[in-house]
Protein backbone atom coordinates (compact mmCIF):
# COMPACT_ATOMS: atom_id res chain seq x y z
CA UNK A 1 -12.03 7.14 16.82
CA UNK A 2 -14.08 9.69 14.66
CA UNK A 3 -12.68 12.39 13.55
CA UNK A 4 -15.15 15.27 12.31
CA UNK A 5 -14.80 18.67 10.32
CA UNK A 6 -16.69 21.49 9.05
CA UNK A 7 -15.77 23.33 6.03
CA UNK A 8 -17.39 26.60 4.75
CA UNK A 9 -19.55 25.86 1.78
CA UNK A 10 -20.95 28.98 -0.25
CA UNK A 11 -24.92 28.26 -1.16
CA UNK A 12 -26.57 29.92 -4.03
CA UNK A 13 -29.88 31.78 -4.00
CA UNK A 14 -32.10 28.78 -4.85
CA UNK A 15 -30.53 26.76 -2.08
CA UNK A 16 -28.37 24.68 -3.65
CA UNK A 17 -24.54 24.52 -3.00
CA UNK A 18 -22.25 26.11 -4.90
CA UNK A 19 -20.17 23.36 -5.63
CA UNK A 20 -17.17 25.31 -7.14
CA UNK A 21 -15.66 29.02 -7.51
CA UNK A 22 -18.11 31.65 -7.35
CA UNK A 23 -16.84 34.98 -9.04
CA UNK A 24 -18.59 38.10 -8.87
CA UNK A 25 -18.11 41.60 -10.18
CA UNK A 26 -19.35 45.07 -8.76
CA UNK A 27 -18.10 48.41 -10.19
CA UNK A 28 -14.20 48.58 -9.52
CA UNK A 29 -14.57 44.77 -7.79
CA UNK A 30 -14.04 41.34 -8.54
CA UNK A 31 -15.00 38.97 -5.42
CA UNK A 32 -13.59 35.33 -5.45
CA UNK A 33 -16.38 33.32 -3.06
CA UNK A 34 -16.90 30.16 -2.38
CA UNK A 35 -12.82 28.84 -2.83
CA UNK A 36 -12.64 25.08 -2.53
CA UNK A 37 -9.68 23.09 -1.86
CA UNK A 38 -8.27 22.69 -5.40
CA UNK A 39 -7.53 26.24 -5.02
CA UNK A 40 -4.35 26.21 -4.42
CA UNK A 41 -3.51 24.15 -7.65
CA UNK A 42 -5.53 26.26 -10.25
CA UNK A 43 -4.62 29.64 -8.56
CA UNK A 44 -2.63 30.74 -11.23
CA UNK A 45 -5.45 30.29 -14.20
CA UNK A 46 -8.30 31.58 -11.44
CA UNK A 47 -5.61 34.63 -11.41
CA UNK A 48 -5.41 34.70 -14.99
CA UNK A 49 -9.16 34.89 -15.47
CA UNK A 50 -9.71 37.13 -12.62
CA UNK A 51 -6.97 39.48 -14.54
CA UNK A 52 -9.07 39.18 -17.39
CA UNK A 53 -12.15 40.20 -15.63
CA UNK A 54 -10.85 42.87 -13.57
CA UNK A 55 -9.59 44.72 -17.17
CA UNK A 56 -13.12 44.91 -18.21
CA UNK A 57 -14.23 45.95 -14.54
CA UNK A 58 -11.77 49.32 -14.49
CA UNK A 59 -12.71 50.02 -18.10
């Protein structure tokens, strides 16, 4: 038996895959792309640095 998936993979402007977390700002935003599966186990310091960014981002 095979067994076949398909996971969402974020690709970068040149083409190549963004193999990790893509974070991007916009006035008033901070945009998490490209989330892989160790996620879940570094949310709390991807929360922390989003925090960090999202201080300057309202300032």
């Amino acid at each position: 038996m095979t067994i076949s998936c398909v996971r969402a993979q974020a690709v970068r402007r040149d083409g190549a895959l963004a193999d990790d977390f893509v974070i991007q700002r916009a006035p008033r935003q901070v945009h998490v792309l490209n989330a892989p599966s160790p996620a879940a186990t570094s949310s709390l310091e991807i929360a922390r640095h989003i925090a960090a960014i999202a201080d300057d981002v309202d300032s």
